[in-house]
N, C-alpha and C. Protein backbone atom coordinates (compact mmCIF):
# COMPACT_ATOMS: atom_id res chain seq x y z
N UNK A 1 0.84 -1.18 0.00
CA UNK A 1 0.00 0.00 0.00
C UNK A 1 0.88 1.24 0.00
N UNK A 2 0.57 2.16 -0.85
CA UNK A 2 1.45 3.69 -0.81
C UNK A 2 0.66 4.42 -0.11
N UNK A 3 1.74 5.29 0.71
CA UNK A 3 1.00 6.41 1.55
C UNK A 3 0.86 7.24 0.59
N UNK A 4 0.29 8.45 0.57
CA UNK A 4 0.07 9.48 -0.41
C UNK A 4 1.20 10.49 0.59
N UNK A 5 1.70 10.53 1.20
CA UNK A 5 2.13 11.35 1.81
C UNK A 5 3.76 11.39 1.68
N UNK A 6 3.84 9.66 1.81
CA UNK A 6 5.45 9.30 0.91
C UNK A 6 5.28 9.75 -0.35
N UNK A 7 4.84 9.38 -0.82
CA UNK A 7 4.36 9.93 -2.66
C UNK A 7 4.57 11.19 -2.25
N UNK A 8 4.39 12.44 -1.70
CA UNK A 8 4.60 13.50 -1.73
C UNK A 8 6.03 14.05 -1.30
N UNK A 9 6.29 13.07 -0.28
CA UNK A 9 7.75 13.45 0.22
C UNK A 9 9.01 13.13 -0.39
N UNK A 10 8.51 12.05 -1.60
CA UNK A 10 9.13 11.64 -2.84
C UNK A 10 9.53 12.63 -4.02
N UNK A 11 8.32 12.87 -4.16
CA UNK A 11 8.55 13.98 -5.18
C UNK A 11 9.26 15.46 -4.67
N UNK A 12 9.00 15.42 -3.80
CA UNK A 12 9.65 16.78 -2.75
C UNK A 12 11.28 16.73 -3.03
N UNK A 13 12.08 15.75 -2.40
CA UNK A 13 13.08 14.94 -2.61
C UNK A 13 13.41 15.15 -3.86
N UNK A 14 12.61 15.08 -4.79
CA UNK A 14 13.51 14.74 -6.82
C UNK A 14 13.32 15.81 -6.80
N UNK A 15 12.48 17.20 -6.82
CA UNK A 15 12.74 18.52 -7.00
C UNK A 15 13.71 19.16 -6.32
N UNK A 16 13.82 18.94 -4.93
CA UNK A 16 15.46 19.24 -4.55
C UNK A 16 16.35 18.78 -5.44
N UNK A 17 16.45 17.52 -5.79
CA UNK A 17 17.60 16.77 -6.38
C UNK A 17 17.82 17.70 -7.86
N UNK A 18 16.66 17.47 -8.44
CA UNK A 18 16.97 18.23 -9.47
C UNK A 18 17.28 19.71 -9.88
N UNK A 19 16.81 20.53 -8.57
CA UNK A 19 17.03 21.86 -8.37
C UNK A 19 18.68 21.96 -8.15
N UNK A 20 19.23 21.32 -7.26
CA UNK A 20 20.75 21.06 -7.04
C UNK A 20 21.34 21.06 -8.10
N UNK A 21 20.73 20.12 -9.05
CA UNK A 21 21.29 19.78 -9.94
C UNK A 21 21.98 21.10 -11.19
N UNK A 22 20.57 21.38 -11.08
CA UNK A 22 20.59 22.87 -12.35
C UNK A 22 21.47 23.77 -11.65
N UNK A 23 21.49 23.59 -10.48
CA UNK A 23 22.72 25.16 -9.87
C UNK A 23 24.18 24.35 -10.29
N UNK A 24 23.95 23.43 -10.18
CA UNK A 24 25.38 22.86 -10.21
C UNK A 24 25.78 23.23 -11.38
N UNK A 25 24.99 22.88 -12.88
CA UNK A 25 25.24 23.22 -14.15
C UNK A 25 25.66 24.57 -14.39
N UNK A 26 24.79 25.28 -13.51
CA UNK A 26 24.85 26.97 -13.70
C UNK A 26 25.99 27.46 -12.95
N UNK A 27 26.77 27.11 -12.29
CA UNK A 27 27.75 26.83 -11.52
C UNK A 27 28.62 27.19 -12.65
N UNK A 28 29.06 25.72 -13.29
CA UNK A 28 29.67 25.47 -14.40
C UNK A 28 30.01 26.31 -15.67
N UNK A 29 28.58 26.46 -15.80
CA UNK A 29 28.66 27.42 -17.13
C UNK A 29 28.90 28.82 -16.85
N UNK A 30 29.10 29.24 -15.20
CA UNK A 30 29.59 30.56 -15.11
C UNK A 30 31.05 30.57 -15.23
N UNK A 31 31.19 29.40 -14.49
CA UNK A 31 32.71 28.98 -14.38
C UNK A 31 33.25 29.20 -15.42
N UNK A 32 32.97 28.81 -16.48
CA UNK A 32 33.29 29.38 -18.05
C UNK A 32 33.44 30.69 -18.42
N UNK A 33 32.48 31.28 -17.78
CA UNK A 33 32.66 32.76 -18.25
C UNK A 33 33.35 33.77 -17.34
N UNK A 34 34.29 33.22 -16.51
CA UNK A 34 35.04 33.91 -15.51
C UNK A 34 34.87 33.80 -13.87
N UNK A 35 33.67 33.10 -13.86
CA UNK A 35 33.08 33.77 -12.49
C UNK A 35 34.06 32.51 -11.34
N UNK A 36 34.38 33.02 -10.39
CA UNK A 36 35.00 31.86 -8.82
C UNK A 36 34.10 31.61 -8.17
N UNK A 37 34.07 29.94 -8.07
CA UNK A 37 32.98 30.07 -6.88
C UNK A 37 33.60 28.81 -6.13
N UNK A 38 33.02 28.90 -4.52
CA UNK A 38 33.94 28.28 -3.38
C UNK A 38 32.71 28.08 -2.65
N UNK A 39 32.93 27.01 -1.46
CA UNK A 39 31.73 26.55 -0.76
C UNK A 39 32.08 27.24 0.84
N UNK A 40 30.73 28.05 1.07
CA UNK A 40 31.18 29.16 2.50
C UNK A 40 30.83 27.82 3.39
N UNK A 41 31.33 28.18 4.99
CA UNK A 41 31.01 27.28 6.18
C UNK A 41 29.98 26.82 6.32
N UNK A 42 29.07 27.68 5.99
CA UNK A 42 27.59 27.17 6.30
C UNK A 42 26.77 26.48 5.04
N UNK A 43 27.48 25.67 4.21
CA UNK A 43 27.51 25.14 3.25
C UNK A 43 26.16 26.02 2.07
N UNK A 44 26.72 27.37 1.97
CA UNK A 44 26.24 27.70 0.53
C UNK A 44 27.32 27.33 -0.27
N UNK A 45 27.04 28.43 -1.34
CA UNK A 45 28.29 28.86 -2.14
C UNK A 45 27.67 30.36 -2.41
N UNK A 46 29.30 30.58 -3.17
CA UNK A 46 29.57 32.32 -2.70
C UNK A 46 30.44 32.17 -4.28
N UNK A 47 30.45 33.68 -4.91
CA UNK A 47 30.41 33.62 -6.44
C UNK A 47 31.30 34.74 -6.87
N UNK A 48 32.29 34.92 -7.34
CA UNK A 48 32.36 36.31 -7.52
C UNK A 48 33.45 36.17 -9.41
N UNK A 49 32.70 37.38 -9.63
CA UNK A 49 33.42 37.53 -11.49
C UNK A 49 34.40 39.00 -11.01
N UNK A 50 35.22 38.76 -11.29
CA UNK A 50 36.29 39.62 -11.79
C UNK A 50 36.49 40.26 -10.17
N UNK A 51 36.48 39.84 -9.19
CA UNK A 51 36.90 40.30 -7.73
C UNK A 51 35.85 41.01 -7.66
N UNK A 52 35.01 41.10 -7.94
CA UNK A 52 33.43 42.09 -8.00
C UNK A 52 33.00 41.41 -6.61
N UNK A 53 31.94 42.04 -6.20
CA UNK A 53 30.74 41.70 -5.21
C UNK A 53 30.42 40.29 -4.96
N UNK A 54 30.44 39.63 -3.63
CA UNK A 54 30.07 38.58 -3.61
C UNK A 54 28.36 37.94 -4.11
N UNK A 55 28.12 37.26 -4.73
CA UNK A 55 26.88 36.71 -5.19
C UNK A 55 26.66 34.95 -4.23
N UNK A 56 25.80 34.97 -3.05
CA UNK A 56 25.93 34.49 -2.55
C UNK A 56 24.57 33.36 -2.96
N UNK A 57 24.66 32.04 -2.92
CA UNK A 57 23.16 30.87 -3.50
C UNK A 57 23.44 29.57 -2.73
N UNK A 58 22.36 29.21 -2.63
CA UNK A 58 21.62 27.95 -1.54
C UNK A 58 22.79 26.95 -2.31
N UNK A 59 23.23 25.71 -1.47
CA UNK A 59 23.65 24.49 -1.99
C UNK A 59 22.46 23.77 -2.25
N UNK A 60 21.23 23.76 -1.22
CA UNK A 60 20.23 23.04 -2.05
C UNK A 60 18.84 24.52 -2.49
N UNK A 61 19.22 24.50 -3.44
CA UNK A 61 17.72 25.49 -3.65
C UNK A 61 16.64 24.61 -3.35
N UNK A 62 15.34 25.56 -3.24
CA UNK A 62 14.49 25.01 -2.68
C UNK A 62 13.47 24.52 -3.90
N UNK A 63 13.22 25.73 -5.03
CA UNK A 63 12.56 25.73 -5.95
C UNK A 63 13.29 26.28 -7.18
N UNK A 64 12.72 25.68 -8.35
CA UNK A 64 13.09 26.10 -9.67
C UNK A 64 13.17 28.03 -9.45
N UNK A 65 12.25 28.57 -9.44
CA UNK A 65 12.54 29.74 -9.00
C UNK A 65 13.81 30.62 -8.54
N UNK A 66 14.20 29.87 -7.19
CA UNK A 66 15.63 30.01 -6.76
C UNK A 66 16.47 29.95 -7.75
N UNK A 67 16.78 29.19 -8.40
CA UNK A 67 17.69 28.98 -9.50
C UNK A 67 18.02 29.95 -10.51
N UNK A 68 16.30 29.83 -11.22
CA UNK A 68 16.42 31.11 -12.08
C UNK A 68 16.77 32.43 -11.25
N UNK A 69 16.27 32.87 -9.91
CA UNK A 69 16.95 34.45 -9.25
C UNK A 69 18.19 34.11 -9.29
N UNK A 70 19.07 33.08 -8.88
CA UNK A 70 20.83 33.24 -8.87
C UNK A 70 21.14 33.50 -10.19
N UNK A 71 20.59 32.53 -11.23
CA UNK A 71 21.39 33.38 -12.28
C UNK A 71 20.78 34.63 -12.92
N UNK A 72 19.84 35.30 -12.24
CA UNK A 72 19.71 36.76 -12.49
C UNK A 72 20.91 37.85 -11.96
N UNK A 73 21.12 37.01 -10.68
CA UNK A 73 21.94 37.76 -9.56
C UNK A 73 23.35 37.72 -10.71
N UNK A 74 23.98 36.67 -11.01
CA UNK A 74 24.85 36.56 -11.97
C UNK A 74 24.87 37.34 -12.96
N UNK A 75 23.85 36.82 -13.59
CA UNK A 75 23.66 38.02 -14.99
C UNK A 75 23.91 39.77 -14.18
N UNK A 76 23.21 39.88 -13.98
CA UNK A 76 23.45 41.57 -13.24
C UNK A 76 25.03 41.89 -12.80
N UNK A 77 25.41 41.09 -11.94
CA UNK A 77 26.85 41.78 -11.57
C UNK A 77 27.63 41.52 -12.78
N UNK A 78 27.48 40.42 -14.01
CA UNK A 78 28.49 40.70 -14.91
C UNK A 78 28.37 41.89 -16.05
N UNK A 79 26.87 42.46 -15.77
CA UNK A 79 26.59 44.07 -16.07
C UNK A 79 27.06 44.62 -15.91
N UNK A 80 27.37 44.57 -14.13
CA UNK A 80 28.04 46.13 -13.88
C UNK A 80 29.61 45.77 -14.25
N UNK A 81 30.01 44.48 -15.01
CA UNK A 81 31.27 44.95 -15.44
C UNK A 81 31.87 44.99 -16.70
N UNK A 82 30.89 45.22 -17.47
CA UNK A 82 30.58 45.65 -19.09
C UNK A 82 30.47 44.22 -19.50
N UNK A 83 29.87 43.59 -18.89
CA UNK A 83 30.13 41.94 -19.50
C UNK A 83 28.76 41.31 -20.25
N UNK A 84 27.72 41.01 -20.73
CA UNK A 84 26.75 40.51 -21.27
C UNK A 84 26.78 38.55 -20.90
N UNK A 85 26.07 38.22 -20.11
CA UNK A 85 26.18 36.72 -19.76
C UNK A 85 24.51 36.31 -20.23
């Protein structure tokens, strides 16, 4: 018999997983375009392009949402340094 409630805490679980996942990629593909990123104590991570401003994001985001705001946060500071990402 399935609980409906495991069923929910299941799927809860793969949207973390997969939310992780996409930062990790986005991680990556900043990594490409200059940006450092390092894991702070309190297990985020912390971001920075060209010694600019720290850009600080969840190790586990919570929601797709989250994801897309970090790489807004990204996109913007490589603005302020004539950069187009």
């Amino acid at each position: 018999m399935h609980c409906a409630w495991g069923a929910s805490q299941a799927e809860d679980e793969n949207k973390v997983s997969r939310n992780t996942r996409e930062l990790k990629q986005l991680r990556e593909k900043y990594e490409g375009l200059g940006w450092e990123f390092e894991r702070t104590n309190s297990d985020h991570w912390v971001g920075r392009f060209r010694g600019g401003r720290a850009v600080f994001m969840p190790s586990t985001p919570g929601d797709r949402r989250s994801v897309l705001n970090v790489e807004a946060k990204l996109r913007r500071e490589m603005r302020q340094h004539g950069v187009e990402g």
